[in-house]
Protein backbone atom coordinates (compact mmCIF):
# COMPACT_ATOMS: atom_id res chain seq x y z
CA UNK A 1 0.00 0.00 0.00
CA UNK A 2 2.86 2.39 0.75
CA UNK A 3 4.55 1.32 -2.36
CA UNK A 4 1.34 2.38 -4.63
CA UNK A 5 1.01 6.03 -2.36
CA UNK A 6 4.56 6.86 -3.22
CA UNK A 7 3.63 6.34 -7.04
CA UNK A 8 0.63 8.32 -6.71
CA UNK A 9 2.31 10.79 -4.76
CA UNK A 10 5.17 10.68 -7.41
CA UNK A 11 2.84 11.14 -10.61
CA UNK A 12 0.84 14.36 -9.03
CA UNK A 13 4.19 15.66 -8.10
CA UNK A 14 5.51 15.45 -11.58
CA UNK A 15 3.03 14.21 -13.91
CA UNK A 16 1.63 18.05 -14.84
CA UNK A 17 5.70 19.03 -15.88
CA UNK A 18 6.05 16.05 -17.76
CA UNK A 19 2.81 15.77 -19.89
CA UNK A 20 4.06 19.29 -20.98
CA UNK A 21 7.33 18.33 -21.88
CA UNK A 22 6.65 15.25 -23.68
CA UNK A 23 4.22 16.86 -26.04
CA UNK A 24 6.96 19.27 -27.59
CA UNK A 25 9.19 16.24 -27.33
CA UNK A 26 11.51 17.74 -24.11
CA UNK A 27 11.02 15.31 -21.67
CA UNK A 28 14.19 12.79 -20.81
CA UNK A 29 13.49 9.37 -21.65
CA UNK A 30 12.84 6.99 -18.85
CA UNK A 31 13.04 3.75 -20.66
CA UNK A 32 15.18 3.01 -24.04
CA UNK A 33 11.60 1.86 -25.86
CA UNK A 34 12.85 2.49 -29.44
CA UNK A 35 9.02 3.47 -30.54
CA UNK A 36 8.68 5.96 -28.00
CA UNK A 37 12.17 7.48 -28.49
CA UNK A 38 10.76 7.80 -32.10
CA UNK A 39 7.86 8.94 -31.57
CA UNK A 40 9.56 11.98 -29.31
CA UNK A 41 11.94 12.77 -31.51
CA UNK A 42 9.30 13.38 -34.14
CA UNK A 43 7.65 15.77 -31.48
CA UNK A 44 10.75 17.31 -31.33
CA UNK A 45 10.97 17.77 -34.87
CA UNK A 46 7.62 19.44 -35.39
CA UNK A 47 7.81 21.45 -32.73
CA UNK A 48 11.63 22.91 -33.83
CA UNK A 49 9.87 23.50 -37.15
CA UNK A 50 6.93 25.16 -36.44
CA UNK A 51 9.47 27.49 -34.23
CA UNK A 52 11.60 28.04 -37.12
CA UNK A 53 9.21 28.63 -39.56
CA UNK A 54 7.25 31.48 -37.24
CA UNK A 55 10.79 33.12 -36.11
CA UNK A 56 12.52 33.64 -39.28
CA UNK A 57 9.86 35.83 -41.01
CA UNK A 58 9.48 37.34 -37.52
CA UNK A 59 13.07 38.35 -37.54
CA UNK A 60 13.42 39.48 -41.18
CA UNK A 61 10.62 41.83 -40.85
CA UNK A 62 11.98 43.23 -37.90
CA UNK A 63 15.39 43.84 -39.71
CA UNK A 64 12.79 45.90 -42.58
CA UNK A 65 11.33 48.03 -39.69
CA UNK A 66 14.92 48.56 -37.80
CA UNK A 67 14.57 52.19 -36.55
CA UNK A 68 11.24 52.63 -36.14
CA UNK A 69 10.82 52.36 -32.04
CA UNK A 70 7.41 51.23 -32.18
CA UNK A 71 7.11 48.70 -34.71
CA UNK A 72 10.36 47.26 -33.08
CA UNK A 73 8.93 46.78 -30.10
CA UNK A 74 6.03 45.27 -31.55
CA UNK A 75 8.18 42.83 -32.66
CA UNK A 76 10.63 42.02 -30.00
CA UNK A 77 7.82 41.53 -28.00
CA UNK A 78 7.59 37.97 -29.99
CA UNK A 79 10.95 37.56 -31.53
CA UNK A 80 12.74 37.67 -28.00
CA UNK A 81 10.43 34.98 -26.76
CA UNK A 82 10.55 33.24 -29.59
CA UNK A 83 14.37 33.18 -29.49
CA UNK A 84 14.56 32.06 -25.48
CA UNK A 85 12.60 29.45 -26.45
CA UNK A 86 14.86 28.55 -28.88
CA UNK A 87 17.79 28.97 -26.20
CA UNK A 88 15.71 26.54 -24.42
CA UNK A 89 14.69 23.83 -26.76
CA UNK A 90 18.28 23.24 -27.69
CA UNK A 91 19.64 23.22 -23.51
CA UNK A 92 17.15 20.85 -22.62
CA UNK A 93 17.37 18.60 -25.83
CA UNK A 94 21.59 18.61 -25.51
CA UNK A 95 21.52 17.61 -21.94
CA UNK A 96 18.82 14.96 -22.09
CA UNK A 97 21.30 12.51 -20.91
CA UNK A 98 22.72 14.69 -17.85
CA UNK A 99 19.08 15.56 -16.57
CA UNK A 100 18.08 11.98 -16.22
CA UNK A 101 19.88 11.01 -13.26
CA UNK A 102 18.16 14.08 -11.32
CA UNK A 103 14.91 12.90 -12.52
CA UNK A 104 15.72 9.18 -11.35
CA UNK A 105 16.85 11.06 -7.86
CA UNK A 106 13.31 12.65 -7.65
CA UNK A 107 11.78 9.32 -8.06
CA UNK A 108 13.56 7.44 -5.83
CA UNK A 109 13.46 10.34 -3.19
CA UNK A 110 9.64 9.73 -3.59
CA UNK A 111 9.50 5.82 -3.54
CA UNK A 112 11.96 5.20 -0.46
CA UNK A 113 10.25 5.79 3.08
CA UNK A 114 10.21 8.59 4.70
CA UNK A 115 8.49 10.12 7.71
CA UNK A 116 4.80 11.53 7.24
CA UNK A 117 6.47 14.99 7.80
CA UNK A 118 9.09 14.98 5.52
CA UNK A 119 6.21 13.41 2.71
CA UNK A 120 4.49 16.82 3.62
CA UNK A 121 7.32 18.98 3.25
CA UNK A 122 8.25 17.28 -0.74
CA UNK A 123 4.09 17.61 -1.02
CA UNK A 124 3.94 20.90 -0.49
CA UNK A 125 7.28 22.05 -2.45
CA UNK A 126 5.54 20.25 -5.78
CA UNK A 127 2.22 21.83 -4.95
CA UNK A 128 4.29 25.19 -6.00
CA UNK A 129 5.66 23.53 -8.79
CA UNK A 130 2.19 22.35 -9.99
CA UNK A 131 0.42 25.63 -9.33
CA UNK A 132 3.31 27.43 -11.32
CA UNK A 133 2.61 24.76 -14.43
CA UNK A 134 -1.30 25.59 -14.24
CA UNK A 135 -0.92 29.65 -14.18
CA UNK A 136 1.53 29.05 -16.98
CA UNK A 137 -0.80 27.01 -19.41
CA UNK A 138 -3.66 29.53 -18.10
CA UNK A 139 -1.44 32.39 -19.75
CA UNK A 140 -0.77 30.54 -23.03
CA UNK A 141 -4.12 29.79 -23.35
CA UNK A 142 -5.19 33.38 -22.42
CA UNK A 143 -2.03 34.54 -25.34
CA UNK A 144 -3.53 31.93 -27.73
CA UNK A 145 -7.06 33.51 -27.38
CA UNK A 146 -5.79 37.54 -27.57
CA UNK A 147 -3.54 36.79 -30.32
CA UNK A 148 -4.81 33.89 -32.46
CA UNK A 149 -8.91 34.27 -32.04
CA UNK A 150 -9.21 37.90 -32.11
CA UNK A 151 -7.52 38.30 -35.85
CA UNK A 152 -10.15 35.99 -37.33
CA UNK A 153 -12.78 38.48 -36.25
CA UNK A 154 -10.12 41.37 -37.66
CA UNK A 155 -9.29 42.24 -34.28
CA UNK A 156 -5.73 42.97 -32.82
CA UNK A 157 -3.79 44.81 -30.00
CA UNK A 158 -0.79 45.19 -32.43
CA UNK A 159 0.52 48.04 -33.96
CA UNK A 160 -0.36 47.25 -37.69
CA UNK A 161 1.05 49.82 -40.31
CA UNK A 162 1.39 49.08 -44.14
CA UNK A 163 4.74 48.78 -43.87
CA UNK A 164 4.29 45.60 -41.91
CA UNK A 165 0.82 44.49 -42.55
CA UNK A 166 -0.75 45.01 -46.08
CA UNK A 167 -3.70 43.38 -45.60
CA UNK A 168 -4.95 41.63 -42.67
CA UNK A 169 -3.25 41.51 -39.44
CA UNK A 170 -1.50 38.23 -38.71
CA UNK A 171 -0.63 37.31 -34.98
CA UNK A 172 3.31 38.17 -35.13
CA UNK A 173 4.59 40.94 -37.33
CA UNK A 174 6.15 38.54 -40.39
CA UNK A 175 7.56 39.25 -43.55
CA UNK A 176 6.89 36.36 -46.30
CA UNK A 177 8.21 36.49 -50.03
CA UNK A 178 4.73 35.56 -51.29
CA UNK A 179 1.56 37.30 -50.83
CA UNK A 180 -0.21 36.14 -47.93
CA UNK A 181 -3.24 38.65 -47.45
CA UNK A 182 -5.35 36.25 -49.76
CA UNK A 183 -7.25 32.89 -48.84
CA UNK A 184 -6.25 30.43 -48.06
CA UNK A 185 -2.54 31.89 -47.69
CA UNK A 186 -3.91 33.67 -44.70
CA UNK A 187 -5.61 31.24 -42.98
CA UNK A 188 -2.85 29.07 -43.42
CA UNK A 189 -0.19 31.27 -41.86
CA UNK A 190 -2.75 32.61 -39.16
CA UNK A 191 -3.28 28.42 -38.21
CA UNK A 192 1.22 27.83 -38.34
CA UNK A 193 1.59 30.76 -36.57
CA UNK A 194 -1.20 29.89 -33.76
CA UNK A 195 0.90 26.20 -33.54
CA UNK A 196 4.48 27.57 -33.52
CA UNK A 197 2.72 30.17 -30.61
CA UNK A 198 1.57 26.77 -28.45
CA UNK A 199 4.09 24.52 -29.11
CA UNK A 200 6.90 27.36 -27.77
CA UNK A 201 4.73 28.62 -24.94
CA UNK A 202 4.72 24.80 -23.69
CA UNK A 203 8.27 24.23 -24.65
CA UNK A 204 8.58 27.80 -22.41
CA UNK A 205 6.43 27.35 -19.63
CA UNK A 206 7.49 23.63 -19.76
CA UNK A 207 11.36 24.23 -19.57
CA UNK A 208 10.75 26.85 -16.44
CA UNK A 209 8.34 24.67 -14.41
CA UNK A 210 10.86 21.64 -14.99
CA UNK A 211 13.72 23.79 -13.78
CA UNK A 212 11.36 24.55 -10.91
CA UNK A 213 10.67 21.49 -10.03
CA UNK A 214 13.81 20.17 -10.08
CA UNK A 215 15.09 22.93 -7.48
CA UNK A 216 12.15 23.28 -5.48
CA UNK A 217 12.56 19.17 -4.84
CA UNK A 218 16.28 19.76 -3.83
CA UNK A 219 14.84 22.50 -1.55
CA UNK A 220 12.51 19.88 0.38
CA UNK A 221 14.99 17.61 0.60
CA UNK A 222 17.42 20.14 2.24
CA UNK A 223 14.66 21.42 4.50
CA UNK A 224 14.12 17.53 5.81
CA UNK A 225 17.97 17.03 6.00
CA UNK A 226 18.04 20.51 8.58
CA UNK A 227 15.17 18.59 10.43
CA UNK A 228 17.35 15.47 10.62
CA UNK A 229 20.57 17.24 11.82
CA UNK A 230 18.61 19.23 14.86
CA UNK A 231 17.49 16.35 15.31
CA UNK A 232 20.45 14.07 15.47
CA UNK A 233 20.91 13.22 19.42
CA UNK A 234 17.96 11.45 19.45
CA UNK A 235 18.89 8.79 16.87
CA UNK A 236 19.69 5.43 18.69
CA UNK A 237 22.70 5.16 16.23
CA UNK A 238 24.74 8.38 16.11
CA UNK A 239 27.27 7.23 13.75
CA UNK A 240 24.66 5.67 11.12
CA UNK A 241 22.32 8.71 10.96
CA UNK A 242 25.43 11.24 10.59
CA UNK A 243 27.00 9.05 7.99
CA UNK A 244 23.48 9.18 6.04
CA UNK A 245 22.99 12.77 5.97
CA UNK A 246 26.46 13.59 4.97
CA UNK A 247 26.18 11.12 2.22
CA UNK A 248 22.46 12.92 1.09
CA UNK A 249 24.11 16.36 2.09
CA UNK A 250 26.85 15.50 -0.84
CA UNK A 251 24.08 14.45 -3.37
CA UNK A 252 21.94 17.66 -3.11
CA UNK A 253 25.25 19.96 -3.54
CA UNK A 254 26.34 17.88 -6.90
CA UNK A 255 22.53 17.97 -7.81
CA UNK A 256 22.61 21.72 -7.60
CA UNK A 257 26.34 21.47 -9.50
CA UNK A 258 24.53 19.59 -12.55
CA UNK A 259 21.50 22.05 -12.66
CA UNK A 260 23.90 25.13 -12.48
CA UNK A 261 25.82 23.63 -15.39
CA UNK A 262 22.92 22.77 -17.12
CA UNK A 263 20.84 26.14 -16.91
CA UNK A 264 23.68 28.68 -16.35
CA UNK A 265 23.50 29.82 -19.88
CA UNK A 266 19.76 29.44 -19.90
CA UNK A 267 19.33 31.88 -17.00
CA UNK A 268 21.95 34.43 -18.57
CA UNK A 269 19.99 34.96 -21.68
CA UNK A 270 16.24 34.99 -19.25
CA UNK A 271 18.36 37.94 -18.02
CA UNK A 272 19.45 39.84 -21.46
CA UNK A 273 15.99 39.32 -22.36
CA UNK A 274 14.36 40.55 -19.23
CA UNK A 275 16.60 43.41 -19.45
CA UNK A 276 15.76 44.59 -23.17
CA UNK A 277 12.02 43.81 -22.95
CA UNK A 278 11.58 45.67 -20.10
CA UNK A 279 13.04 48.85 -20.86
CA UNK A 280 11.38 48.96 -24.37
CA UNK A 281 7.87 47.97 -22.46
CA UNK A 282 8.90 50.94 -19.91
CA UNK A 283 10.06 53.24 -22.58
CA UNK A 284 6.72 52.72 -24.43
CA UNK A 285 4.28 53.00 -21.70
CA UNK A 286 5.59 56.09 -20.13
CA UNK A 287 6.08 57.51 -24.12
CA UNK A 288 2.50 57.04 -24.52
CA UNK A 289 1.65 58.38 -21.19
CA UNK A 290 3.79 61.80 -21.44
CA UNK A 291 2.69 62.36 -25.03
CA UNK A 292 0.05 59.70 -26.48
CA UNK A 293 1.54 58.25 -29.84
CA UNK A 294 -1.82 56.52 -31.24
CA UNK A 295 -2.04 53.61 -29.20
CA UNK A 296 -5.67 52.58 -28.14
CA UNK A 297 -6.62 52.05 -24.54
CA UNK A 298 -6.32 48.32 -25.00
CA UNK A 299 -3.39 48.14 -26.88
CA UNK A 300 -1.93 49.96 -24.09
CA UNK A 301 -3.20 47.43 -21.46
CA UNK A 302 -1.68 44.60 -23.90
CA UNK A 303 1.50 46.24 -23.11
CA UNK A 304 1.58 46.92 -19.61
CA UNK A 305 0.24 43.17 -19.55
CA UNK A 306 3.31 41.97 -20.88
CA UNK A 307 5.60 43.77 -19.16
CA UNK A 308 3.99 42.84 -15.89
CA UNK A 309 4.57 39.02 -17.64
CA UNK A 310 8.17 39.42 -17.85
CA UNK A 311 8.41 41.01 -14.44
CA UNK A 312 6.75 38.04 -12.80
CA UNK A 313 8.62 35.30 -14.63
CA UNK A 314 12.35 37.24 -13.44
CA UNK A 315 10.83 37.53 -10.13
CA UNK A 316 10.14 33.76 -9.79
CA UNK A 317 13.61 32.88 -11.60
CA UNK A 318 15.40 34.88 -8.41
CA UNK A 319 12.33 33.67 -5.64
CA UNK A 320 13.38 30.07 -5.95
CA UNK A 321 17.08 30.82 -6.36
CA UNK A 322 16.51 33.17 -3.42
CA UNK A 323 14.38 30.20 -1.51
CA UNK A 324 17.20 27.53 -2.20
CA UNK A 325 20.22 29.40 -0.48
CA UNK A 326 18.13 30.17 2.23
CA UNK A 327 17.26 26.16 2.69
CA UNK A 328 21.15 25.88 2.36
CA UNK A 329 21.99 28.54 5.04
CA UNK A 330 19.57 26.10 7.31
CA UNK A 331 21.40 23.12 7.01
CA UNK A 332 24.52 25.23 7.94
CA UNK A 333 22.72 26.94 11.04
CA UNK A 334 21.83 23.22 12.09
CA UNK A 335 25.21 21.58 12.72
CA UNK A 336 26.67 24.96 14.46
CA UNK A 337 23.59 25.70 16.48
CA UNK A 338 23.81 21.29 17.58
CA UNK A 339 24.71 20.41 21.29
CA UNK A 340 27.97 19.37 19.72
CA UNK A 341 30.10 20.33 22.88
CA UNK A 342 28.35 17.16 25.04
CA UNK A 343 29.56 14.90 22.35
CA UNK A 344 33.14 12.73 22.93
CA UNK A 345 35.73 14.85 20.81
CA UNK A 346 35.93 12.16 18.19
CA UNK A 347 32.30 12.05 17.42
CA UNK A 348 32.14 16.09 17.78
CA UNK A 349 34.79 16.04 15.38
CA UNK A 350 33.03 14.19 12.63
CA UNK A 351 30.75 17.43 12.17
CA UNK A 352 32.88 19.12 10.96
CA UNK A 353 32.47 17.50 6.98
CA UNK A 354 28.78 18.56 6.98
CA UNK A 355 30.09 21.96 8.21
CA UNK A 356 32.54 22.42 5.57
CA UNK A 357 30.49 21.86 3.03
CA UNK A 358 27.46 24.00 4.10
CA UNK A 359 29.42 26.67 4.52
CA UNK A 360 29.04 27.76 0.72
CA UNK A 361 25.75 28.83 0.50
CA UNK A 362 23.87 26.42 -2.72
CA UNK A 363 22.99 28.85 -5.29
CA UNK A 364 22.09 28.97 -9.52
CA UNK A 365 24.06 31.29 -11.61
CA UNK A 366 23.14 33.58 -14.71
CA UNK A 367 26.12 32.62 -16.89
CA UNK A 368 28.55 31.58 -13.72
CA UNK A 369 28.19 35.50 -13.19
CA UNK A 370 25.79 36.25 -10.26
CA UNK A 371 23.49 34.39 -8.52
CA UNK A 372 20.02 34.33 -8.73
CA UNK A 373 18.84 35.94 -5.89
CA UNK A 374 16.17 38.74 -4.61
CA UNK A 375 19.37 40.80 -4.71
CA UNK A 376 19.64 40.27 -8.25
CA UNK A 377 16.20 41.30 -8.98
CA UNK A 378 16.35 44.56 -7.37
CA UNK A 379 19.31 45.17 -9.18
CA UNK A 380 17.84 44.74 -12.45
CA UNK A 381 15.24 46.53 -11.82
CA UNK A 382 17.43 49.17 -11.06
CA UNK A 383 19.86 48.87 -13.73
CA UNK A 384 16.10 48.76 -16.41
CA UNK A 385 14.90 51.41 -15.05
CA UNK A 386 18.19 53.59 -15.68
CA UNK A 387 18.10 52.33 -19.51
CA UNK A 388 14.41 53.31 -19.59
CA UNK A 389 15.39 57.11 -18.36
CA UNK A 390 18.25 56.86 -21.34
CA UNK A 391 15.84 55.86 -23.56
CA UNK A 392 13.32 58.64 -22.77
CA UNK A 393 16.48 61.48 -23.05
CA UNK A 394 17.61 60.41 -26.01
CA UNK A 395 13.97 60.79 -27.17
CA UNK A 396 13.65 64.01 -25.75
């Protein structure tokens, strides 16, 4: 019975993450099935298509409307996702075979026993995970709907000129050698365009909740090591419970190593995106407040939507980075603030490797630069908001 809770508790931990991942083809491979390797390599494929197909008339019309502010921005505001998720897609797909061990940790952490308290603790660090996986599909479906549905009725919250848009408005500005104002050229883009927008929001939301779920895991399993270590004098067999929690103590901090490596370069470009996005969001909502510049009402909303977007996702990025040094900075506080002095001087002694290595505090990097912290976030913030007030002078 325990055995078929664990699996239950296992699948509703991860099962949300992975559905997502395995539909764009992203998810590791648990078993060497040939048809199912197959079959998600084909996913793959279509879904690196689709993506290519959508961004490289995105990017060649924004090279034809290079110096106009606004119809750049109403193109980064697609191309720059677009190209993240590219980022993305090719991270996850080159380290399949580095990300499986973790995901073979998670499930073993899950099916060995554990105390009802610590099963709480992983329970409630995946109900984040899962909640963060629902508001993302909730926002690609909401994107989907604004973006994709409204067009068809000849509705949209771009910024359509002639220049980019001849005749009807497609979904993301796009330059195509053929003419494709006429039926069924239009409906045909309007329905590629409306895939290559789902497929890379999952691939998107799918890559962030997957790096959040492999963290925020790590991060229960450091909060039930601290638990352990305060309370180590009451195990019947000192030596046996130390030498366990060293040993798990070592596999979280190479855990965190892998994902580091892994995501490093990832987080760098969230970062450089974050940054441009955000001052060209900033630049154009405060332009349009000062001195209105034909935007409607809505359009304007669309805007300060997105930008909130972007603000949220950075914010989360640095949460959980900020959430797993603090976890870290527990298991260090445990071992110093333990009754070590009543100990015999050789047992005392043997604290000292769990001390060593928490005192690093665990952290993911943007780029092996800075860590993804709270601290970080101001300081983008910051540093946006100073390129925003550049912007606006050099306007001026």
């Amino acid at each position: 019975m325990r055995d078929n809770a664990s699996i239950e508790d296992l699948e509703w931990a991860i099962g949300l993450n992975r559905r997502m991942l395995k539909i764009v083809g992203l998810w590791p491979l648990e078993n060497k099935d040939t048809n199912v390797a197959l079959l998600s390599k084909l996913q793959l494929l279509f879904n690196v298509a689709t993506l290519i197909f959508v961004l490289i008339p995105a990017l060649w019309s924004l090279i034809r409307v290079w110096g106009d502010m606004m119809l750049m921005i109403d193109n980064l505001q697609y191309t720059l996702p677009l190209l993240i998720t590219a980022l993305k897609v090719s991270i996850l797909w080159s380290k399949r075979e580095v990300l499986m061990p973790l995901i073979d940790m998670i499930a073993k952490d899950w099916m060995k026993a554990k105390l009802e308290k610590e099963r709480n603790v992983m329970l409630n660090r995946a109900r984040i995970t899962r909640v963060l996986a629902m508001c993302g599909g909730f926002m690609i479906l909401l994107t989907l709907l604004i973006t994709i549905i409204l067009p068809c009725f000849g509705l949209t919250l771009r910024h359509v000129t002639n220049l980019t848009d001849p005749g009807k408005p497609l979904p993301i500005q796009s330059y195509y050698l053929y003419d494709v104002s006429k039926s069924p050229q239009f409906e045909l883009m309007l329905l590629i365009q409306g895939i290559g927008l789902g497929l890379s929001g999952l691939s998107y939301t799918g890559v962030d909740t997957f790096l959040g779920l492999l963290i925020l895991h790590i991060c229960g399993q450091l909060e039930n090591l601290h638990v352990r270590l305060t309370n180590l004098g009451e195990s019947s067999n000192y030596k046996v419970a130390l030498k366990y929690n060293v040993k798990d103590h070592v596999r979280l901090i190479r855990s965190i190593q892998v994902i580091d490596d892994t995501f490093d370069l990832m987080l760098l470009g969230l970062v450089f995106f974050f940054g441009v996005l955000f001052c060209l969001h900033g630049f154009l909502i405060i332009n349009v407040v000062n001195r209105g510049n034909g935007l409607s009402f809505m359009q304007l909303c669309w805007f300060v939507s997105a930008s909130v977007c972007v603000l949220l996702h950075m914010c989360l990025y640095c949460a959980v980075g900020e959430f797993l040094v603090t976890q870290s900075e527990k298991v260090n506080y445990a071992t110093y603030q333990y009754v070590w002095y009543t100990m015999e001087p050789k047992a005392a002694r043997n604290l000292v490797l769990i001390m060593l290595r928490a005192k690093k505090p665990l952290h993911i990097t943007a780029g092996k630069t800075f860590p993804m912290t709270m601290a970080t976030f101001c300081n983008l913030l910051k540093t946006s908001a100073g390129y925003i007030s550049v912007l606006l002078a050099n306007r001026d």
